[in-house]
Protein backbone atom coordinates (compact mmCIF):
# COMPACT_ATOMS: atom_id res chain seq x y z
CA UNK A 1 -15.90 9.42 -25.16
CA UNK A 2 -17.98 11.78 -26.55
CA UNK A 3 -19.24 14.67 -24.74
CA UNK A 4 -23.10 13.25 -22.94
CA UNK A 5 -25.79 14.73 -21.43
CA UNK A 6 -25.68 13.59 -17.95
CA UNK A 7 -28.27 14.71 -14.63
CA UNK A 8 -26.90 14.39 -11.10
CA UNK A 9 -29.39 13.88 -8.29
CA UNK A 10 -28.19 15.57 -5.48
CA UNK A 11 -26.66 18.61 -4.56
CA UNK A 12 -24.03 17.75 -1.91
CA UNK A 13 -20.45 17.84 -1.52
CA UNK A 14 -20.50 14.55 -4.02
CA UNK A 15 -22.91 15.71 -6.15
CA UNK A 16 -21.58 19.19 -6.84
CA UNK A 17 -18.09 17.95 -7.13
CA UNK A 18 -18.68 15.53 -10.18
CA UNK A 19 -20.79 18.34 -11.58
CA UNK A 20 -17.93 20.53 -12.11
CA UNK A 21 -15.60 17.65 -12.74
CA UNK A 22 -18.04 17.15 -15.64
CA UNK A 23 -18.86 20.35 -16.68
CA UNK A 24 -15.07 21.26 -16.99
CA UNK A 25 -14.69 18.41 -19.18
CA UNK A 26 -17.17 19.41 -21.48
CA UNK A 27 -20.35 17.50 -20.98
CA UNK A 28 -24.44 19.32 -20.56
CA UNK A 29 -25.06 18.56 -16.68
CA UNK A 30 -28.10 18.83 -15.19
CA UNK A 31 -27.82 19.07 -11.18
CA UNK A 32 -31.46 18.34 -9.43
CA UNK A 33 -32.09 18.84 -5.87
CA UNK A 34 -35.14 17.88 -3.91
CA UNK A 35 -34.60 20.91 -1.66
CA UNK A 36 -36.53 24.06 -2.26
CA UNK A 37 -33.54 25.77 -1.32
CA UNK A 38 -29.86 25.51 -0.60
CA UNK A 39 -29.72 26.61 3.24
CA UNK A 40 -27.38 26.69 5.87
CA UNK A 41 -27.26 23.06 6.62
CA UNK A 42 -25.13 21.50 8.64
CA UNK A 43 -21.96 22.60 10.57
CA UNK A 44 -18.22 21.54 10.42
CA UNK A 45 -16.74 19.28 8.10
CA UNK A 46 -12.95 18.25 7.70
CA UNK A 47 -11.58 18.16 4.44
CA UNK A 48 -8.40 15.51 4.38
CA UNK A 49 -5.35 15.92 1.97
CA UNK A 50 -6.92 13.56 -0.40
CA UNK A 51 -9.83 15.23 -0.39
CA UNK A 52 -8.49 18.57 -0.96
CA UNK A 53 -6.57 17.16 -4.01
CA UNK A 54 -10.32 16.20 -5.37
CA UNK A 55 -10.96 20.37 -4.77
CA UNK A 56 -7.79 21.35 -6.56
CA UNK A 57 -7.98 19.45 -8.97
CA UNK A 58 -12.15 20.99 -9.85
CA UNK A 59 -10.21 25.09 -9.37
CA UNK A 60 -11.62 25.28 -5.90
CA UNK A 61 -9.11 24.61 -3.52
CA UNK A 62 -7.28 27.90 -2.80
CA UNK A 63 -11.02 29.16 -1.79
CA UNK A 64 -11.16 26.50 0.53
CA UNK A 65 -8.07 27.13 2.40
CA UNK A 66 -8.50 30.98 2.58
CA UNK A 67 -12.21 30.13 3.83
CA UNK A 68 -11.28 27.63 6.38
CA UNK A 69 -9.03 26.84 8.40
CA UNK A 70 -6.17 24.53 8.97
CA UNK A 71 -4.91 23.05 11.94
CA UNK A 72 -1.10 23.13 13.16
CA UNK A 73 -2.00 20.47 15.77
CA UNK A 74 -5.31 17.82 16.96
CA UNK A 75 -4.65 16.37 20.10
CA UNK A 76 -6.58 13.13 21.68
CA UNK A 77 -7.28 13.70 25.35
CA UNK A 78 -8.94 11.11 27.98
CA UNK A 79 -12.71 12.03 29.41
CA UNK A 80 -12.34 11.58 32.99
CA UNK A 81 -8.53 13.08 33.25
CA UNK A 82 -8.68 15.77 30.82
CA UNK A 83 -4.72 14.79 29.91
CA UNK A 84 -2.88 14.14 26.67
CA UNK A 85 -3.38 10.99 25.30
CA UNK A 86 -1.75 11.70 21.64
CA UNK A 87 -1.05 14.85 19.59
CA UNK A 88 -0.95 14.73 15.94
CA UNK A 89 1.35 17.51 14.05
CA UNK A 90 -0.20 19.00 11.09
CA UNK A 91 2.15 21.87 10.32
CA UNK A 92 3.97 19.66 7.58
CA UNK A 93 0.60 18.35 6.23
CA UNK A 94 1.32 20.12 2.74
CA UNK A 95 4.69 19.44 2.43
CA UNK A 96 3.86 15.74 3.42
CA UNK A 97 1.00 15.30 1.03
CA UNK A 98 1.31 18.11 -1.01
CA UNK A 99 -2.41 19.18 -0.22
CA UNK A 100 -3.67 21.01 2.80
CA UNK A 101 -5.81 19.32 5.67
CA UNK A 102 -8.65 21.70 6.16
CA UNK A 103 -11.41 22.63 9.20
CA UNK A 104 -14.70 24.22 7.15
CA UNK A 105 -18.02 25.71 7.88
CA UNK A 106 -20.49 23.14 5.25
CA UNK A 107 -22.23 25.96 4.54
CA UNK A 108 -19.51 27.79 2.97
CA UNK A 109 -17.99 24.46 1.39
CA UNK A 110 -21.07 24.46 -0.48
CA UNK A 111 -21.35 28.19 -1.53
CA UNK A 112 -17.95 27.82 -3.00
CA UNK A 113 -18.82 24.61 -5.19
CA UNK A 114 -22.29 26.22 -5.98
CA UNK A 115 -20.53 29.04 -6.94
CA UNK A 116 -18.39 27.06 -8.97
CA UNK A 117 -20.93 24.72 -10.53
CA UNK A 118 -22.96 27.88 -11.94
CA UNK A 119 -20.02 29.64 -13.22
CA UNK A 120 -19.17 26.73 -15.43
CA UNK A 121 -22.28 26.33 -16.66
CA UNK A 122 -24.47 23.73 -15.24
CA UNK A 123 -28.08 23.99 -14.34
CA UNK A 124 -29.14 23.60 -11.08
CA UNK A 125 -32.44 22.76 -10.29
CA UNK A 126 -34.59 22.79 -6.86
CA UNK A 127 -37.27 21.51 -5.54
CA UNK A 128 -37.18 18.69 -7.40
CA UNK A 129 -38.61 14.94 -5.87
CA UNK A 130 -37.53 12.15 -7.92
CA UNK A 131 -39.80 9.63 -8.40
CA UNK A 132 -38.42 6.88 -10.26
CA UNK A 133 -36.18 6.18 -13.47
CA UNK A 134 -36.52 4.24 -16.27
CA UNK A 135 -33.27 2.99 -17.06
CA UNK A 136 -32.05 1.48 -19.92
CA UNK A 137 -29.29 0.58 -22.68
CA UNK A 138 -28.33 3.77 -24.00
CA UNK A 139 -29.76 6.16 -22.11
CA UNK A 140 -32.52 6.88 -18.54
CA UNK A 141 -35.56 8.38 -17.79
CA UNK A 142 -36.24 10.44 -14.28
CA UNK A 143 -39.41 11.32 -13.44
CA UNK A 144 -40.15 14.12 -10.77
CA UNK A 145 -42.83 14.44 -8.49
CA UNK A 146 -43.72 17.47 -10.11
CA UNK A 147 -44.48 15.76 -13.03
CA UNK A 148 -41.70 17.19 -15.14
CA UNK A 149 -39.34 14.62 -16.57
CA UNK A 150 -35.65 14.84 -17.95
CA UNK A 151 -33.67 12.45 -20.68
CA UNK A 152 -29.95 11.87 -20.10
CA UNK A 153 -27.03 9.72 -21.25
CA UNK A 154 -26.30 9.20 -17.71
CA UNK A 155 -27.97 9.53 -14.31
CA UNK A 156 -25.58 9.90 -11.08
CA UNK A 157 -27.14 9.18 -7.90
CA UNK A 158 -25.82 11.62 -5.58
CA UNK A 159 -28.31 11.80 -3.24
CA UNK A 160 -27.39 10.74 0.25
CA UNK A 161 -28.54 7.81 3.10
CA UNK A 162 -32.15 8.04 1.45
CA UNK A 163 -30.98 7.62 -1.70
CA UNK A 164 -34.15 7.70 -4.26
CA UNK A 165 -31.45 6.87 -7.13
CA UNK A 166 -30.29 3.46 -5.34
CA UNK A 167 -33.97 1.96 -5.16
CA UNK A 168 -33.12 1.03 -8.46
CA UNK A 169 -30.51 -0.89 -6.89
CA UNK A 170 -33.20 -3.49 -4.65
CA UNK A 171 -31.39 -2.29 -1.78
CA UNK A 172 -31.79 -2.96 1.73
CA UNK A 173 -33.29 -0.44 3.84
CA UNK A 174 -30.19 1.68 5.52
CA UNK A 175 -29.42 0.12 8.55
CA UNK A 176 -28.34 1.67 12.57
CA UNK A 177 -24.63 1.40 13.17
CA UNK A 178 -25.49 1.69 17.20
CA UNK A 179 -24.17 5.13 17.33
CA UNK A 180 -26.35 8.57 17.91
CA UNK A 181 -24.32 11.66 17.40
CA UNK A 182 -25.43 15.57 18.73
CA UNK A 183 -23.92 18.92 17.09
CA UNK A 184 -23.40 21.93 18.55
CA UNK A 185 -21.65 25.40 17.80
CA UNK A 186 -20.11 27.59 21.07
CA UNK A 187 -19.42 30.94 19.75
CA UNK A 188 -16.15 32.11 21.19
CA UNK A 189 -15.38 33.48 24.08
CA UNK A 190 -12.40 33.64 26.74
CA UNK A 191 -13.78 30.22 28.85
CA UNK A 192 -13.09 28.34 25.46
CA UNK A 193 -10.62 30.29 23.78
CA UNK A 194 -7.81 27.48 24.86
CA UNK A 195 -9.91 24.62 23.22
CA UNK A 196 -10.71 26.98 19.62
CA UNK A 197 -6.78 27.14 19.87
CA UNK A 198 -6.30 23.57 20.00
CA UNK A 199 -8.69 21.25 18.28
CA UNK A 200 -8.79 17.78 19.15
CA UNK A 201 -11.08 15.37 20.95
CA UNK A 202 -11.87 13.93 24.23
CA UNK A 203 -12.59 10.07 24.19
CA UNK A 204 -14.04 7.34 27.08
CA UNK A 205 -15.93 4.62 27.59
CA UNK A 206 -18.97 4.35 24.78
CA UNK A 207 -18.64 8.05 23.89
CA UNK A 208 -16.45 10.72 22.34
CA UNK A 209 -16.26 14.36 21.75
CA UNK A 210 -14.99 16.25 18.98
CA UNK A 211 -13.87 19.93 18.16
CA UNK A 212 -12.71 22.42 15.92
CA UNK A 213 -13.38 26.03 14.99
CA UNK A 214 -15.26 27.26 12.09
CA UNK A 215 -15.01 30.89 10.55
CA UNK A 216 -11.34 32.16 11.44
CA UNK A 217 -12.35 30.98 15.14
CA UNK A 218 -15.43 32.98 15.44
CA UNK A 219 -17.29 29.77 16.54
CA UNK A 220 -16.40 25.93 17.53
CA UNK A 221 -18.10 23.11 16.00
CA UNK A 222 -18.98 20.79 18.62
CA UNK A 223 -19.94 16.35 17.75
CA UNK A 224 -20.99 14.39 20.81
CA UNK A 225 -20.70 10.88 19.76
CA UNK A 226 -22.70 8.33 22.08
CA UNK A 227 -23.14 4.53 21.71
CA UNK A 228 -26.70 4.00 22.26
CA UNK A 229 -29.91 1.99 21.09
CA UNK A 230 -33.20 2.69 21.18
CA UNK A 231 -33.50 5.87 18.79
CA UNK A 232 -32.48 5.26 15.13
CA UNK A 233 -33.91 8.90 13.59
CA UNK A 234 -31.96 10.08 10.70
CA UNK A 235 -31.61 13.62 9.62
CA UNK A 236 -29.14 16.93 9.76
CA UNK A 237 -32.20 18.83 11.87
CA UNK A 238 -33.42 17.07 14.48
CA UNK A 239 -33.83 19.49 17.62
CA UNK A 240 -31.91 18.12 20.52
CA UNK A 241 -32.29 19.10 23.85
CA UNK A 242 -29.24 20.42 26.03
CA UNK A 243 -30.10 19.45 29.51
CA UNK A 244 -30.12 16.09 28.34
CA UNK A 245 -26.76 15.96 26.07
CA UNK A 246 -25.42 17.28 29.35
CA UNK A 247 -26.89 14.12 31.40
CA UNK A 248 -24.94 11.70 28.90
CA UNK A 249 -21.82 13.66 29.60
CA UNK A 250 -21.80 14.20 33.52
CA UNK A 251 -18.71 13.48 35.01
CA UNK A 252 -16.91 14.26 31.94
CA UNK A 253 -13.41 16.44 32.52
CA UNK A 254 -13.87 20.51 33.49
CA UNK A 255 -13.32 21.10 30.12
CA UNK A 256 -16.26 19.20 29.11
CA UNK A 257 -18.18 20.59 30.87
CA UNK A 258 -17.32 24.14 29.93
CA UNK A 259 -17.57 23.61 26.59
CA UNK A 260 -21.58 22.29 27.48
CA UNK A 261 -22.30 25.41 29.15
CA UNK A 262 -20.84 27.87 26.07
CA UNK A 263 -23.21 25.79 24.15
CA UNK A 264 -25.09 28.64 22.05
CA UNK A 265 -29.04 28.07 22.37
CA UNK A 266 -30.96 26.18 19.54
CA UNK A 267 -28.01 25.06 17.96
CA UNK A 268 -27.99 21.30 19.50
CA UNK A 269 -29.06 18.81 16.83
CA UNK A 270 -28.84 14.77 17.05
CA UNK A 271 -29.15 11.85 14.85
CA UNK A 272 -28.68 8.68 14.50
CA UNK A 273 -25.58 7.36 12.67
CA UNK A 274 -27.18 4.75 9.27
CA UNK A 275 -24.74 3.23 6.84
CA UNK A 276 -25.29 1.38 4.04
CA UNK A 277 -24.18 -2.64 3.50
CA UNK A 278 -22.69 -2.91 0.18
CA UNK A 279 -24.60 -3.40 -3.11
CA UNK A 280 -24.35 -7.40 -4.28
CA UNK A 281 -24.72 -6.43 -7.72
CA UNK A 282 -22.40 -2.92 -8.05
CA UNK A 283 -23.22 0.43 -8.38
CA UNK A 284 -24.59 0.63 -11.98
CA UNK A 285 -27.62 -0.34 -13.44
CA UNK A 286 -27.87 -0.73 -17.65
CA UNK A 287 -24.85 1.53 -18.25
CA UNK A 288 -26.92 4.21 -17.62
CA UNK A 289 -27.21 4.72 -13.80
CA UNK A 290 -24.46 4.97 -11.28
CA UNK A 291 -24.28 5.82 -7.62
CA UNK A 292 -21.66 8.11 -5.92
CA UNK A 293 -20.83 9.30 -2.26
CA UNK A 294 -23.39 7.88 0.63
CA UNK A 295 -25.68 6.65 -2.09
CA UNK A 296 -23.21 4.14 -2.95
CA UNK A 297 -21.18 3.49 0.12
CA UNK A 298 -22.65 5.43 3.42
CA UNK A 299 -20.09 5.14 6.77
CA UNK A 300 -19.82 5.76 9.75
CA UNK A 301 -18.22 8.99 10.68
CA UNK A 302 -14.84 7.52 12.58
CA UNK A 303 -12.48 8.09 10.01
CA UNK A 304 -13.54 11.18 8.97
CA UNK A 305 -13.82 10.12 5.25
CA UNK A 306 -17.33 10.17 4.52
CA UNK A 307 -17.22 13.94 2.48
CA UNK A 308 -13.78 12.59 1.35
CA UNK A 309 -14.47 9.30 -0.41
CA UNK A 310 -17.84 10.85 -2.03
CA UNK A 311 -15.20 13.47 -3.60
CA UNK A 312 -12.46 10.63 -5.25
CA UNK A 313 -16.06 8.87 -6.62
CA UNK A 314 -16.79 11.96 -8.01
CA UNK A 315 -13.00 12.77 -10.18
CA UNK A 316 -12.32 9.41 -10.55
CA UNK A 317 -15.66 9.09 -12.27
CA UNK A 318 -15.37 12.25 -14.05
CA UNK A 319 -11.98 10.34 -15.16
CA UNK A 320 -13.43 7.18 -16.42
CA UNK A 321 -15.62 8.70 -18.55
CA UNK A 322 -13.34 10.90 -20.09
CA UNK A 323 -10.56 8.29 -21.14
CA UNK A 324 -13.48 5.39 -21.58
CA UNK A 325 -14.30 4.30 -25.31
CA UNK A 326 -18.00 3.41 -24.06
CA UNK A 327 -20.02 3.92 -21.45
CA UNK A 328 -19.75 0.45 -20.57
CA UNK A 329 -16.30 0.37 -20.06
CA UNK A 330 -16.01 3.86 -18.35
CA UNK A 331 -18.57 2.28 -15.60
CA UNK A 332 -16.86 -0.81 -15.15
CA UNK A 333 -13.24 0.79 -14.63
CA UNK A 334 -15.28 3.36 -12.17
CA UNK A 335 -16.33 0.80 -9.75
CA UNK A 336 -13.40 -1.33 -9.75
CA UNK A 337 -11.48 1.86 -8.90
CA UNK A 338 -13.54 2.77 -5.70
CA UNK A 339 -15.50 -0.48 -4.07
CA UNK A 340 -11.95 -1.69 -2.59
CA UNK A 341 -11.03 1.48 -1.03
CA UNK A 342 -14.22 2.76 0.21
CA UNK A 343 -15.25 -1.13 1.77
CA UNK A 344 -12.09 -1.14 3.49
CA UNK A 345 -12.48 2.62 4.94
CA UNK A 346 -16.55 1.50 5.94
CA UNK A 347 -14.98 -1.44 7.62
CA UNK A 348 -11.65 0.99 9.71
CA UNK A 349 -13.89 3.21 10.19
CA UNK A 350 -16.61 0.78 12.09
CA UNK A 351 -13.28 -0.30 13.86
CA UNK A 352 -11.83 2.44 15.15
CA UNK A 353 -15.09 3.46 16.66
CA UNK A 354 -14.63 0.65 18.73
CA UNK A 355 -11.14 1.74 19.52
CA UNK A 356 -12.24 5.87 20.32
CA UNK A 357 -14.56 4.57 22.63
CA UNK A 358 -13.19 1.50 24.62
CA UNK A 359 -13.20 0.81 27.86
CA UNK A 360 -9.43 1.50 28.61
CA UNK A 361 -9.33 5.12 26.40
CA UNK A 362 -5.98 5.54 28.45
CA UNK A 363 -4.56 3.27 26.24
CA UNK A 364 -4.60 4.76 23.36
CA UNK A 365 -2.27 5.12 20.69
CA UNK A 366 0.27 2.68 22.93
CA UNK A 367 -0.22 -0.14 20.90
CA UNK A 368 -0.32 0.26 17.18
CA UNK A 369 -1.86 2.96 16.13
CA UNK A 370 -4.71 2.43 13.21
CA UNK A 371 -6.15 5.60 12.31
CA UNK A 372 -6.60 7.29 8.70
CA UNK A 373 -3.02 8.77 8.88
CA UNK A 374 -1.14 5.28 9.89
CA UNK A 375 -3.51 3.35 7.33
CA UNK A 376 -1.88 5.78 4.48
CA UNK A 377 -5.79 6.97 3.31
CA UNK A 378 -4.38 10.68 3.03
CA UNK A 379 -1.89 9.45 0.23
CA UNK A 380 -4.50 7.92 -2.35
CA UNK A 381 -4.42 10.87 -5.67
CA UNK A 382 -8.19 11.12 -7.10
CA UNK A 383 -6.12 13.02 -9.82
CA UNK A 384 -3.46 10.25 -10.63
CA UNK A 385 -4.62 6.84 -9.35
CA UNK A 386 -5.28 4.35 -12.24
CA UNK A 387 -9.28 4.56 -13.15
């Protein structure tokens, strides 16, 4: 196809990923953000082997791995007991899938695709509240709150839960999965040092906990997953209170408990876990709008493929377009690509949540295993799968 001018709304791990996909392949991309800034958002996210093949494949995966780090081992261990329920060996994970499996600070995930991004020459732009878009045949329209406006071949909505991009879409409002998660970081020290060493998680009855360390160890990223009604707040900075993630938790194995009390201060956020149903009526609008990542296909976090599938979206876009004879066609081969996959991981991954956190967590992994390793999601190839 020939080479478009093409805006992305949205400047997360989705968003910044099909810029450079795009911008490598030699297409003007404008990236807007509605942030005034790009902060330090967030904490820990895993990157899977088929999401790392997405970063290789944009030049940014060797940063990655040197920034990060990657696991030899996760263990699953029960809440009440403290013992091994299941350990899972990583130390083959790149000779298995011939990509690495990789624990990473958000933060620096997205210095290193900003980074990227810039060097390759797109424009980034803050601050920037989109409005609306006229979309049409040939081309779209977006309209900033600002009152500035931009022209483009091709708008990608890239832009999270609260999508702006997929009101175009008549959506449904995003809807409460039944699940509130907290965060927390425990900076190291010799009472945790066992549990930086071996990441894993603790699971029981309506409620899980995850870990992993961050920044060569210097810090573990804490997720306190709860099944709960009665708050549905979305939102990556909600202030959370400590005393009372350590009420939900009480009872919970010493180790538990030790990792509650390295808590560092301030650093305990919550929010409620939204997904989105799926779109009747796809994911493009006039050949000239198209939705990637959460805007498309928001999940639950229980597979750990959220970051993941908004990456393949992103290539196997950046793909379609590039081998498509229209933009018709390039759309059309886009979306049959991706709905399959990423409905069946929304669906595992409401599953398994149900499996973390049953009633009998001692029975785990006894009966057949489904989890994103057994269901074969770290083999799909962004890079080489049909599109």
């Amino acid at each position: 196809m020939q080479k478009l001018n093409i805006a992305v709304v949205g400047a997360g791990i989705a968003g910044l990923t099909a810029v450079i996909a795009l911008t490598r392949a030699g297409h003007t991309v404008q990236l807007f953000e509605s942030a005034p800034q790009l902060g330090d958002v967030g904490a820990g996210i895993t990157l899977a082997p088929n999401a790392m093949r997405g970063m290789d494949y944009i030049g940014v995966g060797d940063a990655i791995v040197e920034t990060g780090m990657e696991p030899s081992t996760q263990t699953i261990d029960h809440w009440s007991g403290g013992n091994n329920l299941l350990t899972v060996d990583r130390s083959g994970t790149k000779q298995q899938y011939n990509a690495a499996y990789v624990y990473i600070h958000r933060a620096d995930l997205h210095k290193i695709l900003v980074a990227a991004a810039e060097k390759d020459g797109a424009q980034l732009h803050l601050g920037k509240h989109l409005k609306t878009i006229d979309s049409r045949e040939g081309g779209a329209t977006l309209y900033f709150a600002d009152d500035t406006q931009y022209d483009a071949d091709l708008v990608i909505g890239a832009d999270g839960l609260k999508s702006a991009t997929r009101q175009l879409f008549n959506p449904q409002p995003p809807h409460f999965t039944g699940h509130i998660a907290y965060r927390a970081l425990a900076p190291a020290s010799p009472a945790i040092q066992k549990l930086i060493d071996q990441p894993g998680m603790h699971i029981g009855p309506g409620k899980m906990v995850v870990r992993y360390p961050l920044r060569k160890g210097d810090i573990l990223n804490l997720v306190f997953f709860i099944r709960q009604s009665g708050w549905e707040e979305d939102g990556w900075s909600i202030p959370a209170d400590l005393d009372e993630l350590k009420q939900h938790f009480d009872g919970w194995c010493p180790d538990i408990q030790t990792l509650l009390n390295e808590i560092k201060p301030g650093t305990v956020f919550k929010w409620a876990i939204n997904a989105h149903k799926s779109l009747s009526d796809g994911w493009s609008k006039n050949d000239s709008v198209t939705l990637i990542g959460d805007a498309a296909h928001a999940m639950t976090p229980f597979m750990g493929q959220g970051a993941a599938t908004g990456i393949e979206d992103a290539i196997m876009l950046a793909r379609a377009i590039d081998d498509a004879g229209s933009m018709k066609e390039a759309l059309e081969r886009y979306e049959a690509s991706r709905f399959e996959r990423t409905s069946f991981i929304q669906q595992e991954s409401n599953e398994n949540a149900d499996r973390l956190q049953g009633n009998e967590a001692e029975m785990y992994g006894l009966g057949n295993l489904r989890n994103e390793e057994t269901l074969g999601l770290f083999h799909y190839d962004c890079v080489s799968e049909p599109v």
